[in-house]
C-alpha atoms as a PDB file:
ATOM      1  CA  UNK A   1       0.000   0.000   0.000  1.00  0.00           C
ATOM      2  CA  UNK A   2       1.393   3.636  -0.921  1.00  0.00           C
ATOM      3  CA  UNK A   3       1.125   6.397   1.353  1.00  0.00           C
ATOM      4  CA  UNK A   4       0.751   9.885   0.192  1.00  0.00           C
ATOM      5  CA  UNK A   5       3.571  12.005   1.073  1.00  0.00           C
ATOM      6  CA  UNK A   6       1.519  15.178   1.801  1.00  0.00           C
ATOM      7  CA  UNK A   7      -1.020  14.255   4.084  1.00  0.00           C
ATOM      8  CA  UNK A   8      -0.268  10.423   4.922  1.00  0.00           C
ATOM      9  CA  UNK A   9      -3.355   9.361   3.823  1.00  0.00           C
ATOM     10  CA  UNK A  10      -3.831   5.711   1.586  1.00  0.00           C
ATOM     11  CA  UNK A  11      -3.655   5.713  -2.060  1.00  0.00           C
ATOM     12  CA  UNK A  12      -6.186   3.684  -4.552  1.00  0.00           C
ATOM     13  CA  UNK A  13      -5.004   2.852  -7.871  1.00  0.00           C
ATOM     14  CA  UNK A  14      -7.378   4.544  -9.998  1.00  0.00           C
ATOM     15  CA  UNK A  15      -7.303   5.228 -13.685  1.00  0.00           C
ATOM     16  CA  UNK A  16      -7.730   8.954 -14.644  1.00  0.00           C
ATOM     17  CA  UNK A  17      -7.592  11.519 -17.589  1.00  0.00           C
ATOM     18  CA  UNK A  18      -4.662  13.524 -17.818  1.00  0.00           C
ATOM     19  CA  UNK A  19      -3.231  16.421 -19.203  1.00  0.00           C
ATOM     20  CA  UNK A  20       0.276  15.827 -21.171  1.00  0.00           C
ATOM     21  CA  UNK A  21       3.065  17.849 -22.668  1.00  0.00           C
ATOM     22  CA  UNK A  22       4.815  16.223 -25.451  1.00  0.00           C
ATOM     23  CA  UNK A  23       7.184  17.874 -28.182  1.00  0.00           C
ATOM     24  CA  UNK A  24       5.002  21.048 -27.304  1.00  0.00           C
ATOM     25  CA  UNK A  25       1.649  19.791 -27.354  1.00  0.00           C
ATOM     26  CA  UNK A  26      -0.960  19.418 -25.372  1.00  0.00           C
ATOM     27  CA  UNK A  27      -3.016  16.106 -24.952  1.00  0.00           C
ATOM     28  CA  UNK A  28      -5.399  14.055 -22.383  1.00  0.00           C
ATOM     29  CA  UNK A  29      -4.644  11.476 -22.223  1.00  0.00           C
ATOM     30  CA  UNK A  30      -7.272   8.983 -20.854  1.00  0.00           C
ATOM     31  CA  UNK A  31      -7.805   5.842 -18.669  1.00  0.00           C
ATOM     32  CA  UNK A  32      -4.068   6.707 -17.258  1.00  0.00           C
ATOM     33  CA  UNK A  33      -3.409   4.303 -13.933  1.00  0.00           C
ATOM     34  CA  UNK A  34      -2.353   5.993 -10.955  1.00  0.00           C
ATOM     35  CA  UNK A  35      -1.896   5.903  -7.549  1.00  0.00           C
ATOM     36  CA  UNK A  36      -4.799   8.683  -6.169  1.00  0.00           C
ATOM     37  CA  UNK A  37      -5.005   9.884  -1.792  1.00  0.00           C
ATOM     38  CA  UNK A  38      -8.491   9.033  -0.865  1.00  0.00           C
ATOM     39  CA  UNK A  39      -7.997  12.142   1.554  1.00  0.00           C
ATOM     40  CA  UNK A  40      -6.018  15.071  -0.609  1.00  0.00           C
ATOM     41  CA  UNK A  41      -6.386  13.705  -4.473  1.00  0.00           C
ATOM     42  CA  UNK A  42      -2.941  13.836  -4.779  1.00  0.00           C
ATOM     43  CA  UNK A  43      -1.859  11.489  -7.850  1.00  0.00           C
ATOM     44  CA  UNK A  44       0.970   9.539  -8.324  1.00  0.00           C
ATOM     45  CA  UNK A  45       2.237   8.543 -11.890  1.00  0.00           C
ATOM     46  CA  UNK A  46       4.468   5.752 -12.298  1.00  0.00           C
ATOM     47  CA  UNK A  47       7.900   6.948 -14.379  1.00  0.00           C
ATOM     48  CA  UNK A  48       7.022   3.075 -16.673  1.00  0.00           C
ATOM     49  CA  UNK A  49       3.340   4.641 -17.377  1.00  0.00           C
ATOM     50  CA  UNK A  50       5.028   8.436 -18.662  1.00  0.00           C
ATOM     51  CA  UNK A  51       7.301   6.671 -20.686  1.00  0.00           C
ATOM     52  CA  UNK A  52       4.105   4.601 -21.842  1.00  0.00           C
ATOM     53  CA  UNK A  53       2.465   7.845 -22.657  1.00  0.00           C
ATOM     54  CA  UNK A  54       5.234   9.390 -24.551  1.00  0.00           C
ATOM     55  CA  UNK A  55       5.850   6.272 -26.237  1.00  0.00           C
ATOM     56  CA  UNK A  56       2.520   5.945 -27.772  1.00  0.00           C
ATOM     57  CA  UNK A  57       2.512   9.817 -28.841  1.00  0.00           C
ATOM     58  CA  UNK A  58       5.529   9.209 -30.986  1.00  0.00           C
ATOM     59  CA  UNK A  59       3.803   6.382 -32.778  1.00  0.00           C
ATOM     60  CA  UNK A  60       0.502   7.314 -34.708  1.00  0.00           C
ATOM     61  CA  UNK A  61      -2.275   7.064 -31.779  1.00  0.00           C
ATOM     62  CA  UNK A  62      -6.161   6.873 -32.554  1.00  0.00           C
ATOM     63  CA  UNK A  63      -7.588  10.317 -31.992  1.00  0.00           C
ATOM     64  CA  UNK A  64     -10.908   9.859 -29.815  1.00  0.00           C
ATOM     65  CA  UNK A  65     -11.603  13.718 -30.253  1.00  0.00           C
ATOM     66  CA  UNK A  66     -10.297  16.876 -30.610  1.00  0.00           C
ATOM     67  CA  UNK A  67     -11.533  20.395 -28.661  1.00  0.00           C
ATOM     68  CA  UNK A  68     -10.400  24.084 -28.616  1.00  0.00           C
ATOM     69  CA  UNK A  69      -8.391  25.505 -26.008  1.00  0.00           C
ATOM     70  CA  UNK A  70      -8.531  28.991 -24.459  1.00  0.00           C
ATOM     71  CA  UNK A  71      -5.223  30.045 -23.067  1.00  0.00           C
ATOM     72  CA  UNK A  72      -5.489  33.249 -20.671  1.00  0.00           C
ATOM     73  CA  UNK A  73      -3.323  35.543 -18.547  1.00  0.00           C
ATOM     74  CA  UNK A  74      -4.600  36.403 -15.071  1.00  0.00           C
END
């Protein structure tokens, strides 16, 4: 069992959507696994399942859709 290292809560493998930089792009990816607090929602990624990730983006990947992005300044 992992223990989160901000609030010493337990982790749950869960899998998740998440957002990824690769060769400056943007993606989400989804159904990532990952080790989630049940207390603070911190996540966890494995270094294997990032190397997964950017693995797969260098190969051609099925695109399940595609949406607009606002970037703003605050």
């Amino acid at each position: 069992m992992m223990i989160c290292e901000f609030c010493g809560s337990e982790m749950i493998e869960k899998k998740v959507k998440r957002l990824h930089w690769f060769n400056k792009k943007l993606y989400i990816v989804e159904n990532v696994p990952t080790q989630v607090c049940v207390e603070c929602g911190e996540r966890y990624f494995h270094a294997q399942t990032l190397d997964e990730i950017d693995r797969m983006l260098e190969l051609d990947h099925e695109v399940v859709e595609r949406i607009e992005v606002e970037v703003v300044a605050l």
